[in-house]
Protein backbone atom coordinates (compact mmCIF):
# COMPACT_ATOMS: atom_id res chain seq x y z
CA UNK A 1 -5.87 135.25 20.70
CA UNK A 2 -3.51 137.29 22.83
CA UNK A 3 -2.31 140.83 21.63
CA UNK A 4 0.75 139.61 20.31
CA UNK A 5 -1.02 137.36 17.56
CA UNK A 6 -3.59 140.29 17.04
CA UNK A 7 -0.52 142.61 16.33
CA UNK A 8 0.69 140.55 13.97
CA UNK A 9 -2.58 140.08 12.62
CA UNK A 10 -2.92 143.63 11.94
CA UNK A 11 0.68 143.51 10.45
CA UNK A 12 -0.33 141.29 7.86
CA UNK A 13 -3.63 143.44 6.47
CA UNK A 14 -1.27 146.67 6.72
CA UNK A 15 1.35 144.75 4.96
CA UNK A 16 -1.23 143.19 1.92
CA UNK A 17 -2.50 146.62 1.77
CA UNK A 18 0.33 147.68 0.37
CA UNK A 19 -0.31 145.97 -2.91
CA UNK A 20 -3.52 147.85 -3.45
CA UNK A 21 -5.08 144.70 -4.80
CA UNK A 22 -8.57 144.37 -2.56
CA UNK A 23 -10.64 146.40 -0.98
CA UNK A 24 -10.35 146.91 3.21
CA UNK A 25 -13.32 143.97 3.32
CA UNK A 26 -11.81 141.65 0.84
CA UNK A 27 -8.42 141.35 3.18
CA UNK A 28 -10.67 141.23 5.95
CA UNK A 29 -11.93 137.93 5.14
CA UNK A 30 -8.90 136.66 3.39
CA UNK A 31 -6.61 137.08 6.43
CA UNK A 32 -9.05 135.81 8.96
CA UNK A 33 -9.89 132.67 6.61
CA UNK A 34 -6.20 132.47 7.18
CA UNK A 35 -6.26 132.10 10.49
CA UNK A 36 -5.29 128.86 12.41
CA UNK A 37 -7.99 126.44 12.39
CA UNK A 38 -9.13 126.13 15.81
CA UNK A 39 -7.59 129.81 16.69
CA UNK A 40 -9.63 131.76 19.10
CA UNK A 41 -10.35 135.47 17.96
CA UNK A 42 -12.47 137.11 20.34
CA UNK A 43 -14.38 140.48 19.39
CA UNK A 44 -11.47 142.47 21.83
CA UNK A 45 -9.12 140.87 18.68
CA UNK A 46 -10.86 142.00 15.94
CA UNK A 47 -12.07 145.45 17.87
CA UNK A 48 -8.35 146.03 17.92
CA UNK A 49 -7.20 144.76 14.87
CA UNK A 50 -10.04 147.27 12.88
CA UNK A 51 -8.74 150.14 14.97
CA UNK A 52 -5.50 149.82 14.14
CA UNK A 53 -6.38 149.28 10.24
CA UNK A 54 -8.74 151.84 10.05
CA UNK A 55 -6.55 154.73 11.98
CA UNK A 56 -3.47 153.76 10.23
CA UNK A 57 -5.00 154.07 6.62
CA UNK A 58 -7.04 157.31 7.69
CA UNK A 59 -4.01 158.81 8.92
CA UNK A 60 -1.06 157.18 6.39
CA UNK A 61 0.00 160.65 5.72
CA UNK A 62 1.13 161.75 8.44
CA UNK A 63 2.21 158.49 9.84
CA UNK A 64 4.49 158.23 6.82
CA UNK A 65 5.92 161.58 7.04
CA UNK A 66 6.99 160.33 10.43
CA UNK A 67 9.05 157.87 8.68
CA UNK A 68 10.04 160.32 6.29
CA UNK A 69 11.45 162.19 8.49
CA UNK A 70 13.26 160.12 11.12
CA UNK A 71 14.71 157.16 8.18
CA UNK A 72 17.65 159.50 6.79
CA UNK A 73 18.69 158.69 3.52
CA UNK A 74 15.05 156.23 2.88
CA UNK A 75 12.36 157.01 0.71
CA UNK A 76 9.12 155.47 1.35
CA UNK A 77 8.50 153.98 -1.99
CA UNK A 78 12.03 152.70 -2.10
CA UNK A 79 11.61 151.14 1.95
CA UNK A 80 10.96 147.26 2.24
CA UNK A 81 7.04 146.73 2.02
CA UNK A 82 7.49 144.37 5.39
CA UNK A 83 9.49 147.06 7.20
CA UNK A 84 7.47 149.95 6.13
CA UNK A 85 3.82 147.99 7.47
CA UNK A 86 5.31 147.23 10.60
CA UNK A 87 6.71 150.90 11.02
CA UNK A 88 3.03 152.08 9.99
CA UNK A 89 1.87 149.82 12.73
CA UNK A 90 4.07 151.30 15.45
CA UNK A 91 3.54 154.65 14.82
CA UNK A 92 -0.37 153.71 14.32
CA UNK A 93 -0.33 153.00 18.38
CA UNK A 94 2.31 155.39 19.45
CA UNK A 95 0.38 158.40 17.52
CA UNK A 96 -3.16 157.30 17.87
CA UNK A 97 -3.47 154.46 20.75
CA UNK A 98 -2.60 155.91 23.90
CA UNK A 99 -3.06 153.44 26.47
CA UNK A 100 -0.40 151.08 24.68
CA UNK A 101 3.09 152.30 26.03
CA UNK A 102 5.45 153.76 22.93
CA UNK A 103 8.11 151.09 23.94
CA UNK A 104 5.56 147.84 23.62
CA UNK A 105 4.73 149.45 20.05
CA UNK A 106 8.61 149.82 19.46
CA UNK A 107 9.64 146.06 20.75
CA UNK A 108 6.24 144.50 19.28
CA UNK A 109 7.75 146.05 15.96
CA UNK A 110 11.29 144.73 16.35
CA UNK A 111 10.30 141.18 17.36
CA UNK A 112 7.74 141.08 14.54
CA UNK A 113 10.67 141.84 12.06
CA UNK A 114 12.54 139.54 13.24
CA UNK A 115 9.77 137.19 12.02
CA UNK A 116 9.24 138.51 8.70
CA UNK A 117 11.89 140.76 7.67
CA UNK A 118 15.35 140.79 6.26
CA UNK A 119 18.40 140.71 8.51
CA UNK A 120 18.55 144.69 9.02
CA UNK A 121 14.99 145.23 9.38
CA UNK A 122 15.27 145.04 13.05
CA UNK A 123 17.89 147.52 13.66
CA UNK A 124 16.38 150.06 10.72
CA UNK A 125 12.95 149.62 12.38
CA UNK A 126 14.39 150.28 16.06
CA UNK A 127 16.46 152.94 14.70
CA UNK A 128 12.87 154.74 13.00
CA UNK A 129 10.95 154.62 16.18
CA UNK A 130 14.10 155.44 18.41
CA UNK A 131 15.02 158.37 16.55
CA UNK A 132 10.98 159.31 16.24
CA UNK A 133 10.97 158.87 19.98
CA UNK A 134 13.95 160.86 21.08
CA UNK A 135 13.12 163.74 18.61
CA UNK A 136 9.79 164.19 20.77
């Protein structure tokens, strides 16, 4: 699996997470019973994809004060549930993942939205993590 589909894998638990339905486990298994059959996930994948989960829930405070802060006029409750994850995501690596490079995080956002987000969720994403970025 290459980093791109693990990304997006990790999108997808951040994203049903948001529902507060199952347990950390539970999506666990759902998403990867998901997965494409025949789709090689190698232990790198999941090592990854558990890192990201497990620092972006331990840390969702702060992460979402980021977002708070830099997405004028936006309330996180009121925020699309896609946009938000994949914000959450982003600021999960740039925050807590140093050896991925802020602008990977940034683009692997954008691109991602344009997958599974409304029209403007790739310009209010890159306009988050731009602002976040430049107020550093």
């Amino acid at each position: 699996m290459a980093r791109r589909k693990a990304r997006e894998t990790a999108f997808k638990l951040l994203y049903e997470d948001t529902f507060g339905v199952n347990t950390a486990k539970e999506l666990f298994i759902n998403l990867f019973d998901e997965l494409s059959v025949g789709e090689e996930i190698n232990q790198s994948d999941i090592d990854y994809i558990d890192q990201v989960f497990k620092l972006a829930k331990e840390n969702i405070v702060e992460i979402d004060k980021v977002i708070s802060t830099y997405a004028k006029g936006w309330v996180i409750s009121r925020m699309p549930r896609v946009d938000l994850s994949l914000m959450r995501l982003a600021l999960t690596e740039m925050l807590y993942m140093p050896d991925i490079p802020t602008a990977v995080s940034i683009n692997e956002a954008v691109e991602l939205s344009k997958l599974y987000s409304a029209d403007d969720g790739p310009a209010f994403i890159n306009g988050v993590l731009g602002a976040y970025v430049r107020g550093l």
